[in-house]
N, C-alpha and C. Protein backbone atom coordinates (compact mmCIF):
# COMPACT_ATOMS: atom_id res chain seq x y z
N UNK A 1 -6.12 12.68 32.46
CA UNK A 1 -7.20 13.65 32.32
C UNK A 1 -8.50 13.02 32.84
N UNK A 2 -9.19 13.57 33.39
CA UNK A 2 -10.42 13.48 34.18
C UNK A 2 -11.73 13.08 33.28
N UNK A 3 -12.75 12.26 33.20
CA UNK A 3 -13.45 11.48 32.91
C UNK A 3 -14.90 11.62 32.97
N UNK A 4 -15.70 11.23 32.20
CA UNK A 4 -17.19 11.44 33.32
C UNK A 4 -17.29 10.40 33.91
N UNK A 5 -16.66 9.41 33.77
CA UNK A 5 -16.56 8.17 34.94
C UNK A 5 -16.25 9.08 36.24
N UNK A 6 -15.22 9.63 36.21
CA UNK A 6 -14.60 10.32 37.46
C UNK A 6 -15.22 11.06 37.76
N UNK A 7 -16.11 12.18 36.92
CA UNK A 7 -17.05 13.17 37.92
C UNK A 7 -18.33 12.65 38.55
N UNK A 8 -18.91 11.35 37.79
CA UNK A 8 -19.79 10.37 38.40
C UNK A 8 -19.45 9.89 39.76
N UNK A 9 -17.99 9.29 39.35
CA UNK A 9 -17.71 8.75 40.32
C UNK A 9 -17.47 9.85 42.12
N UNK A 10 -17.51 10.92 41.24
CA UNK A 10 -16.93 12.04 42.61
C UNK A 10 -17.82 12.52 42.98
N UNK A 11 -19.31 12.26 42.36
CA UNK A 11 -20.33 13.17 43.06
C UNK A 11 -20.76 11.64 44.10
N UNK A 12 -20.67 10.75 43.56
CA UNK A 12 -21.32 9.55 44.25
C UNK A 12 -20.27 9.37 45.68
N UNK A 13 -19.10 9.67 45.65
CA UNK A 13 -18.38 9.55 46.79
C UNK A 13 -18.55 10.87 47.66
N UNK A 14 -18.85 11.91 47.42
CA UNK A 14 -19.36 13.08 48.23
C UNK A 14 -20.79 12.82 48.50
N UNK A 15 -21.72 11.72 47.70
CA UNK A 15 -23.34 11.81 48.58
C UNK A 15 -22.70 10.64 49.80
N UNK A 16 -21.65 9.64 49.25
CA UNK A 16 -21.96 8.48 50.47
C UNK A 16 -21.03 9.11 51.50
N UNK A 17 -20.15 9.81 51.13
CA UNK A 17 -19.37 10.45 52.78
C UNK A 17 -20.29 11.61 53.46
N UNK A 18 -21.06 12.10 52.59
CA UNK A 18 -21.94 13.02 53.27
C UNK A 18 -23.16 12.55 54.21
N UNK A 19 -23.36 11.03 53.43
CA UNK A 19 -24.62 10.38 54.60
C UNK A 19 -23.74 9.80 55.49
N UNK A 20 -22.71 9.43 55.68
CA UNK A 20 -21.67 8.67 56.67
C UNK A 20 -20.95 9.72 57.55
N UNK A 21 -21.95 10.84 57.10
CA UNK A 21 -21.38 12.55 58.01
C UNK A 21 -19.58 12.57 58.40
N UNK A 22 -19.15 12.05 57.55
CA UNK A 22 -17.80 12.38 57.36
C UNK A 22 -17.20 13.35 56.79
N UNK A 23 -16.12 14.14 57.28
CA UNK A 23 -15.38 15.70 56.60
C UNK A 23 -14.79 15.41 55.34
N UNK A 24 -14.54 16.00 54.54
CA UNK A 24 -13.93 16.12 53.17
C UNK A 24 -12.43 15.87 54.08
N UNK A 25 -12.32 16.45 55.31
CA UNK A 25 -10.55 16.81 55.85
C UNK A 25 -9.99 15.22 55.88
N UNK A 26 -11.28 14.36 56.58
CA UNK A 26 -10.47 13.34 57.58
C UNK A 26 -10.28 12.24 56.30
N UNK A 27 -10.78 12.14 55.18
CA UNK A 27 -10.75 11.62 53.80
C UNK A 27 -9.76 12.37 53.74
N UNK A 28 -9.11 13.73 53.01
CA UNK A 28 -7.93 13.94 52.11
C UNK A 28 -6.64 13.19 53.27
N UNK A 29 -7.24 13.95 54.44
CA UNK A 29 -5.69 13.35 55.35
C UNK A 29 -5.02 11.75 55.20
N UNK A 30 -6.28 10.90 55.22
CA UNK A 30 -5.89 9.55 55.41
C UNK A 30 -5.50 9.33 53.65
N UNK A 31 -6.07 9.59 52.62
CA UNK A 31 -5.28 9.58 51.14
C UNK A 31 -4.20 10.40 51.34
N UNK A 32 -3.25 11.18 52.23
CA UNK A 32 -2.41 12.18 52.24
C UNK A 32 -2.37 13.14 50.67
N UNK A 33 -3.53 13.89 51.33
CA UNK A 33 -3.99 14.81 50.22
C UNK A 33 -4.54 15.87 50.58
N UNK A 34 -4.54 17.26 50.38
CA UNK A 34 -4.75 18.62 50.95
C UNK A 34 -6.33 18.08 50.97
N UNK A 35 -7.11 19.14 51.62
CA UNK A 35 -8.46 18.87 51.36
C UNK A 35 -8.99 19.68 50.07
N UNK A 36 -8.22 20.52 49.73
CA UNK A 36 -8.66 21.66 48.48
C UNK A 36 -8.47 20.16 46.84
N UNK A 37 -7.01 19.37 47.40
CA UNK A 37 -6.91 18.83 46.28
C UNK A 37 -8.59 17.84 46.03
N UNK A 38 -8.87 17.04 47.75
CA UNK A 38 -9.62 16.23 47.92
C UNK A 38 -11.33 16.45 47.28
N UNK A 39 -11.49 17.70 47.30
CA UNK A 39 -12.59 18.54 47.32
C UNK A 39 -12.74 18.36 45.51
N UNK A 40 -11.16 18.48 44.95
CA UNK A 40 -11.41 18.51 43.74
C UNK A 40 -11.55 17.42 42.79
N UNK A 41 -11.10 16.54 43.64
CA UNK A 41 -11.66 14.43 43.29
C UNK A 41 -12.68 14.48 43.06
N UNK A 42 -13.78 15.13 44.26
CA UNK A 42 -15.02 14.60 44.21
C UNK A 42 -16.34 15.70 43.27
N UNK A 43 -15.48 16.80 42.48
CA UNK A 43 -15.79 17.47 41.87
C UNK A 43 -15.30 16.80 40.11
N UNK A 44 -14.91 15.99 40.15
CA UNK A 44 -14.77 15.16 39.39
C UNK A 44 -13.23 15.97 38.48
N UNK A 45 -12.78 16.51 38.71
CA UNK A 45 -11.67 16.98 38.31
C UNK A 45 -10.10 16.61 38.11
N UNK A 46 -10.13 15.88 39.36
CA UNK A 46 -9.17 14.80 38.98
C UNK A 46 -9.34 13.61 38.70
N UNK A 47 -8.28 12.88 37.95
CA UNK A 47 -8.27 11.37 37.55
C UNK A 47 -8.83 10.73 39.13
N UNK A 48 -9.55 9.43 38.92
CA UNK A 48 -9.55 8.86 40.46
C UNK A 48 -9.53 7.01 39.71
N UNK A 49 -8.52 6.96 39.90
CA UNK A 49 -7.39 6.04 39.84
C UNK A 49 -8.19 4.44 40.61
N UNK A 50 -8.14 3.04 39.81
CA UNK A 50 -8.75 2.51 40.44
C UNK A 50 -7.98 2.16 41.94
N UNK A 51 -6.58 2.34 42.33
CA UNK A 51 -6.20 2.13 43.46
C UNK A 51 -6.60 3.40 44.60
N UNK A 52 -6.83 4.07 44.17
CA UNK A 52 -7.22 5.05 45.17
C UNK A 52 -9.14 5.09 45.14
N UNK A 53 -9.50 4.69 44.33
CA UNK A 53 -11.21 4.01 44.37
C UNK A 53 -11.28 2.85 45.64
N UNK A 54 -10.93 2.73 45.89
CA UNK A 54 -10.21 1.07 46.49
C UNK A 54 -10.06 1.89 48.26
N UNK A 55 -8.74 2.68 48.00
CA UNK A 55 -8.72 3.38 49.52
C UNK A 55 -9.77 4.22 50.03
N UNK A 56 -10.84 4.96 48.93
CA UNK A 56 -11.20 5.76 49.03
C UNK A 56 -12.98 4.84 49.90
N UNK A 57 -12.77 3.56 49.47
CA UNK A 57 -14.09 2.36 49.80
C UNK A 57 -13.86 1.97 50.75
N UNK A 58 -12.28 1.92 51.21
CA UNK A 58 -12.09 1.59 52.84
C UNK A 58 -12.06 2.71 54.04
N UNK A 59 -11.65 3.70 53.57
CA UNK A 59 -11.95 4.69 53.95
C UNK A 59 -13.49 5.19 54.73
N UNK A 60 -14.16 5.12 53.58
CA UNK A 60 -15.72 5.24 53.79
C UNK A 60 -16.43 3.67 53.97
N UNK A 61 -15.68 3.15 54.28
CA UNK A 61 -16.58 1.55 54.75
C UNK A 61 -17.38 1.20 53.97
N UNK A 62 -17.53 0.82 52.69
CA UNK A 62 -18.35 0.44 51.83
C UNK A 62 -17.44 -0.19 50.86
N UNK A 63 -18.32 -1.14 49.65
CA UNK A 63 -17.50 -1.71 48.44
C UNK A 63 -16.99 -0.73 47.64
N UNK A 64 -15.80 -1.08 46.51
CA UNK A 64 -15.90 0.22 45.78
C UNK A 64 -16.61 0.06 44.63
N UNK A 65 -17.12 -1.09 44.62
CA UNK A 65 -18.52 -1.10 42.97
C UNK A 65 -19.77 -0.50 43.46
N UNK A 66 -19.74 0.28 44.93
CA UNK A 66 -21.04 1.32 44.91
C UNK A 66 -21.02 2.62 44.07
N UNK A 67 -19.46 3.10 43.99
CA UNK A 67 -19.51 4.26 43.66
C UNK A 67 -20.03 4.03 41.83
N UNK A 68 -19.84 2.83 41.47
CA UNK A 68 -20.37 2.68 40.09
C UNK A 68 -22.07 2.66 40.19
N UNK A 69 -22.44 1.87 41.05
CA UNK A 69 -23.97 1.57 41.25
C UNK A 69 -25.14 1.72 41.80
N UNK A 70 -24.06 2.87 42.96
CA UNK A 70 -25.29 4.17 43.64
C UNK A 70 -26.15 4.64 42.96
N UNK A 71 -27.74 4.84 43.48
CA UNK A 71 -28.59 5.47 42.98
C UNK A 71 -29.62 5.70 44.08
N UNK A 72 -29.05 7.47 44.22
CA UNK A 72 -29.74 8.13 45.59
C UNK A 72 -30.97 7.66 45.66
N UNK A 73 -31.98 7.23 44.53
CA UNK A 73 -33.30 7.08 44.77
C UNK A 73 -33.49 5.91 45.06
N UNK A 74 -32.50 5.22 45.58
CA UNK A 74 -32.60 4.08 46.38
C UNK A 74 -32.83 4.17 48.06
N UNK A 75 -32.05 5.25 47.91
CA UNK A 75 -31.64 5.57 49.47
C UNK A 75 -32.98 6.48 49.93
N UNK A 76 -33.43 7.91 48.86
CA UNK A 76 -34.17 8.43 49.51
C UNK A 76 -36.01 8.12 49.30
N UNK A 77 -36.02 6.93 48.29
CA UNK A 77 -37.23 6.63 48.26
C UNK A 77 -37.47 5.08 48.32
N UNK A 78 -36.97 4.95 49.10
CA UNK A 78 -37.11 3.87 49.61
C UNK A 78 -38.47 2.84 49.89
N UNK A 79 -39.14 2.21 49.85
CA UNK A 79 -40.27 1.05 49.98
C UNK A 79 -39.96 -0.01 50.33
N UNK A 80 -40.99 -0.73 51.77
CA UNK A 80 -41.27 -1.71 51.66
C UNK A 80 -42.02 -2.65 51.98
N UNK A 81 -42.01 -3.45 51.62
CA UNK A 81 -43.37 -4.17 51.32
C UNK A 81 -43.49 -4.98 52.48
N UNK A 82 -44.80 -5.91 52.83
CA UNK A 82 -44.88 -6.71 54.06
C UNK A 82 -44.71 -8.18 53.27
C-alpha cells in the first residue's frame, strides 16, 4: 500500500523528469510499465519500491537520495553570491 513517502516521492520524480523534459512514455517503457500505470507512481499511488527508486535515478540521471532531498526552492530561487 502506497505511502506519503511514495506520493512525496512521486511528485519529486515528476518535477525532476519534467525539468530533464522527459515523457512520462519513455520512463514507463524503460521500467516496462504502461504509461497510465507510470503516471500513477508519480501520483503517488503506487508502492515505489526501493529497487525501482534506483532504476527510476538511472533512468533520469540523477542520485536516488534526490528524490528524498529535492527542494524546488532550490532550483527556482536560486542565489549567488560573489
Amino acid at each position: 500500500m502506497p505511502t506519503l513517502l511514495d506520493t512525496k516521492r512521486g511528485k519529486t520524480i515528476r518535477q525532476v523528469r519534467t525539468l530533464k523534459n522527459i515523457k512520462q512514455q519513455t520512463v514507463a517503457e524503460k521500467l516496462n510499465m504502461t504509461q497510465q500505470n507510470y503516471s500513477e507512481l508519480e501520483n503517488g499511488n503506487i508502492e515505489i519500491t526501493d529497487e525501482r527508486l534506483v532504476k527510476i535515478a538511472e533512468i533520469l540521471e540523477v542520485s536516488p537520495e534526490i528524490f528524498d532531498t529535492f527542494d524546488e526552492k532550490n532550483v527556482f530561487n536560486n542565489t549567488f553570491h560573489d
